[in-house]
Protein backbone atom coordinates (compact mmCIF):
# COMPACT_ATOMS: atom_id res chain seq x y z
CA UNK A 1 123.40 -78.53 -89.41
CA UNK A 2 125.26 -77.18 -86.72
CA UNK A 3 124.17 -73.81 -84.85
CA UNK A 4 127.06 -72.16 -85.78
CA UNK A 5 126.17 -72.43 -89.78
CA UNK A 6 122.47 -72.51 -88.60
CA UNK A 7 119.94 -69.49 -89.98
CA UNK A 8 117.18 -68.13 -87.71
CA UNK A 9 113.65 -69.05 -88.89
CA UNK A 10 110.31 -67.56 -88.07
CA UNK A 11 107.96 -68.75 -85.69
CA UNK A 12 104.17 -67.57 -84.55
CA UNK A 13 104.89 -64.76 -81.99
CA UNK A 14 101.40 -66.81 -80.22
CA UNK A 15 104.47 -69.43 -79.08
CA UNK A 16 105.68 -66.90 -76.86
CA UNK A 17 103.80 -66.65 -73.60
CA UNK A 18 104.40 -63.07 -72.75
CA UNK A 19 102.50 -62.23 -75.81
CA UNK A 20 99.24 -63.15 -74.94
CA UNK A 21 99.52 -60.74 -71.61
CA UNK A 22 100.21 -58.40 -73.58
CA UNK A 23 96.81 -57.87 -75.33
CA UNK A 24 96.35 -56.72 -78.26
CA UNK A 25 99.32 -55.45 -80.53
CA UNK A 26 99.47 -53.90 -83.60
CA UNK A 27 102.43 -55.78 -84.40
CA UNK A 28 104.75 -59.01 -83.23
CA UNK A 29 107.01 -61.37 -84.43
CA UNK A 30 109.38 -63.82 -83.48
CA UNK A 31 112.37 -65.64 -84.88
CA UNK A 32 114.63 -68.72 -83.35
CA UNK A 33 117.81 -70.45 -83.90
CA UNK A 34 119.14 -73.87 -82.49
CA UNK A 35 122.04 -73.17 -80.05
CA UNK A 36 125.09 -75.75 -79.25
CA UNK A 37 123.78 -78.25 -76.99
CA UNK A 38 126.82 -76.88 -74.27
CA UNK A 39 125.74 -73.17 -74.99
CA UNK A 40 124.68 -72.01 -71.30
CA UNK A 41 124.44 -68.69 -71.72
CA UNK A 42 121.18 -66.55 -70.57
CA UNK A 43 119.12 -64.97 -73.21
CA UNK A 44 120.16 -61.11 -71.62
CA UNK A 45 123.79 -62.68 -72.27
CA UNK A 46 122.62 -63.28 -75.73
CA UNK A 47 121.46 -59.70 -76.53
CA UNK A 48 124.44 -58.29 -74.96
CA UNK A 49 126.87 -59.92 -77.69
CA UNK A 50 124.19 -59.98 -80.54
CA UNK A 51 123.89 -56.14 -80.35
CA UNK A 52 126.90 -54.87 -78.77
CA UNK A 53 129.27 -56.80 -80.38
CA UNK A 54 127.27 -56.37 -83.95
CA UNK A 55 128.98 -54.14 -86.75
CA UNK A 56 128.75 -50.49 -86.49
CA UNK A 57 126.64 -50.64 -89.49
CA UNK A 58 124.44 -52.74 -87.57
CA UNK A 59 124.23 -50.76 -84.51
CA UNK A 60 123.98 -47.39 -86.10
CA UNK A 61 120.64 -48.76 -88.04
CA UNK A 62 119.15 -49.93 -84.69
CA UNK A 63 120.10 -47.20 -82.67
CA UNK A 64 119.16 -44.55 -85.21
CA UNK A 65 115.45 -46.57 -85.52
CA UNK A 66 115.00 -46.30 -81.77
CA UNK A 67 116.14 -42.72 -81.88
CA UNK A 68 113.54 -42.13 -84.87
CA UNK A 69 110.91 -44.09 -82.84
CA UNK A 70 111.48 -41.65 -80.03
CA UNK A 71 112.55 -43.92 -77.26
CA UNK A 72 113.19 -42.92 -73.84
CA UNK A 73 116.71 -44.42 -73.50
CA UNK A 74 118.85 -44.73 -70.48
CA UNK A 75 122.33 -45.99 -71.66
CA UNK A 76 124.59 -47.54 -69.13
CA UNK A 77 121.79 -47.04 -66.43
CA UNK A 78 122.00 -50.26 -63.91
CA UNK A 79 118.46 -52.57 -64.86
CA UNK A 80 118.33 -51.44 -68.31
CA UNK A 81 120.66 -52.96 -71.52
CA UNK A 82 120.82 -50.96 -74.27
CA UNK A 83 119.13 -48.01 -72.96
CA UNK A 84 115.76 -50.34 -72.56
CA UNK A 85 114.54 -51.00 -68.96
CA UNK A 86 114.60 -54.60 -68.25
CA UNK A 87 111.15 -55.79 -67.18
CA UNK A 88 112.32 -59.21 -65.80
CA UNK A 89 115.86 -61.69 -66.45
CA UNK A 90 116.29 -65.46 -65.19
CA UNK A 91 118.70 -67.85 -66.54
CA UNK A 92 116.22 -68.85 -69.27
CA UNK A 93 114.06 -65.60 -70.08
CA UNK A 94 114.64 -61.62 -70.49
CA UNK A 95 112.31 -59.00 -71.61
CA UNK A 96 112.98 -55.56 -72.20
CA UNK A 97 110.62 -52.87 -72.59
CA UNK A 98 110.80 -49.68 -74.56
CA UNK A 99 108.24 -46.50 -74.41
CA UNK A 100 108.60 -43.62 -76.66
CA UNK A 101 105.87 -41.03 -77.10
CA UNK A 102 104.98 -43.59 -80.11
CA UNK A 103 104.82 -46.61 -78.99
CA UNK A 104 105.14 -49.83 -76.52
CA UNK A 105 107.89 -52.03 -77.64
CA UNK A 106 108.43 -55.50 -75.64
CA UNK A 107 111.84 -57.27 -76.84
CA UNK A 108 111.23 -61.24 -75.47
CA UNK A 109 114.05 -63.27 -75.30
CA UNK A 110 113.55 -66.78 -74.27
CA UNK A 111 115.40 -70.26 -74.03
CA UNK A 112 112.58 -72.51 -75.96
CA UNK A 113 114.52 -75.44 -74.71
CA UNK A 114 118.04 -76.47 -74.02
CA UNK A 115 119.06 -75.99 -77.64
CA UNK A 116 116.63 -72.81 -79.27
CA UNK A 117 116.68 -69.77 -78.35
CA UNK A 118 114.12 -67.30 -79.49
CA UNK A 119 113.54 -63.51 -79.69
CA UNK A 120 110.29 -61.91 -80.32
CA UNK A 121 109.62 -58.57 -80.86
CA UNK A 122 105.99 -57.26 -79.90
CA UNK A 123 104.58 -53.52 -80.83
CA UNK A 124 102.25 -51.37 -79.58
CA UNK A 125 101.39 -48.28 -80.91
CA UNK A 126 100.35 -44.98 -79.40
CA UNK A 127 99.22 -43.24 -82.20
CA UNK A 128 98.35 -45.86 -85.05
CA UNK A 129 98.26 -43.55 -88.44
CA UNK A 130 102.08 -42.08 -87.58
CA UNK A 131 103.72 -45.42 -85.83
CA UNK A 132 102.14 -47.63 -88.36
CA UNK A 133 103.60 -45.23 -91.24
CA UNK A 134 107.05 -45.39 -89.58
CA UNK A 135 106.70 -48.91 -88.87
CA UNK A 136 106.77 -49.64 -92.72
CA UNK A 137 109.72 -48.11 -93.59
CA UNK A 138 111.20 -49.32 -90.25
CA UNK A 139 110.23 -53.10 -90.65
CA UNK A 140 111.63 -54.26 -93.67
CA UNK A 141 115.11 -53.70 -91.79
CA UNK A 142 114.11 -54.95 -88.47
CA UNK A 143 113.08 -57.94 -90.29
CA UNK A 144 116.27 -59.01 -91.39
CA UNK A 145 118.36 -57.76 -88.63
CA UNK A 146 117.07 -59.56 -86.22
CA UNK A 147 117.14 -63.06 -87.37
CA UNK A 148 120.96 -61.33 -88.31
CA UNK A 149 121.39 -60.75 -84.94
CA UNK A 150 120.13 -64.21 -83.68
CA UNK A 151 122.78 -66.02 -86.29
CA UNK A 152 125.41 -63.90 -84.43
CA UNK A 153 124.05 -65.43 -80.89
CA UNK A 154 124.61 -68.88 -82.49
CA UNK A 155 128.02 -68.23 -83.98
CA UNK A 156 129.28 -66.95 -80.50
CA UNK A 157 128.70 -69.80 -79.01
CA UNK A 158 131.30 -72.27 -81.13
């Protein structure tokens, strides 16, 4: 299968390295594609194009979850993308962080190797009994957008 018809597939969040400096989360998970072997772009790159070149429909869901998860957001600010300060980026890593009243959210994107790429999504919440009420209603969509999203990385790159 080629990445460009390839679907993302879970993996254990634990794979991710970040995750275990974290600490303790009340929530993580982590899905990865193979990329074209001649794909070089970094995994910031990737986010750019898998959420700003999504469908409206898309967007609007994820920007309407952050606004409901109360997200401090600074849009077109230099050292954040998407609104999300940008902890660190190399050619081969980027991780975003977002704080809202709510919660800690940590958005991992990482080249695995040459030819996977991987984004994991790691939650920590401020007040458990509200975020972890929200969070149900909320994860069933993240869920499938973002292994969405990680199909649209792939298909950019043919």
């Amino acid at each position: 299968m080629s990445a460009s018809t390839a679907k993302a597939r879970r993996r254990s969040p634990d794979d991710e390295p970040v995750v275990a400096l974290l600490g303790d989360y009340d929530y993580a998970d982590s899905f990865e594609i193979p990329l074209e072997s001649t794909d070089e772009r970094s995994p910031e790159q990737w986010m750019k194009i898998a959420i700003g070149g999504a469908p409206l429909p898309v967007k609007t869901t994820v920007g309407l979850a952050w606004f409901a998860l109360r997200f401090d957001l600074h849009p077109r600010t230099p050292g954040h993308l998407f609104g999300m300060p940008v902890v660190e980026s190399t050619p081969n890593f980027v991780h975003l962080r977002g704080d809202s009243p709510l919660l800690e959210a940590h958005l991992i994107g990482r080249r695995a190797d040459p030819t996977l790429a991987a984004l994991t999504t790691v939650l920590i919440y401020k007040h458990r009994t509200i975020t972890g009420g929200m969070w149900s209603m909320l994860g069933p969509a993240h869920r499938r957008i973002a292994p969405y999203l990680m199909e649209r990385v792939a298909a950019a790159a043919r």
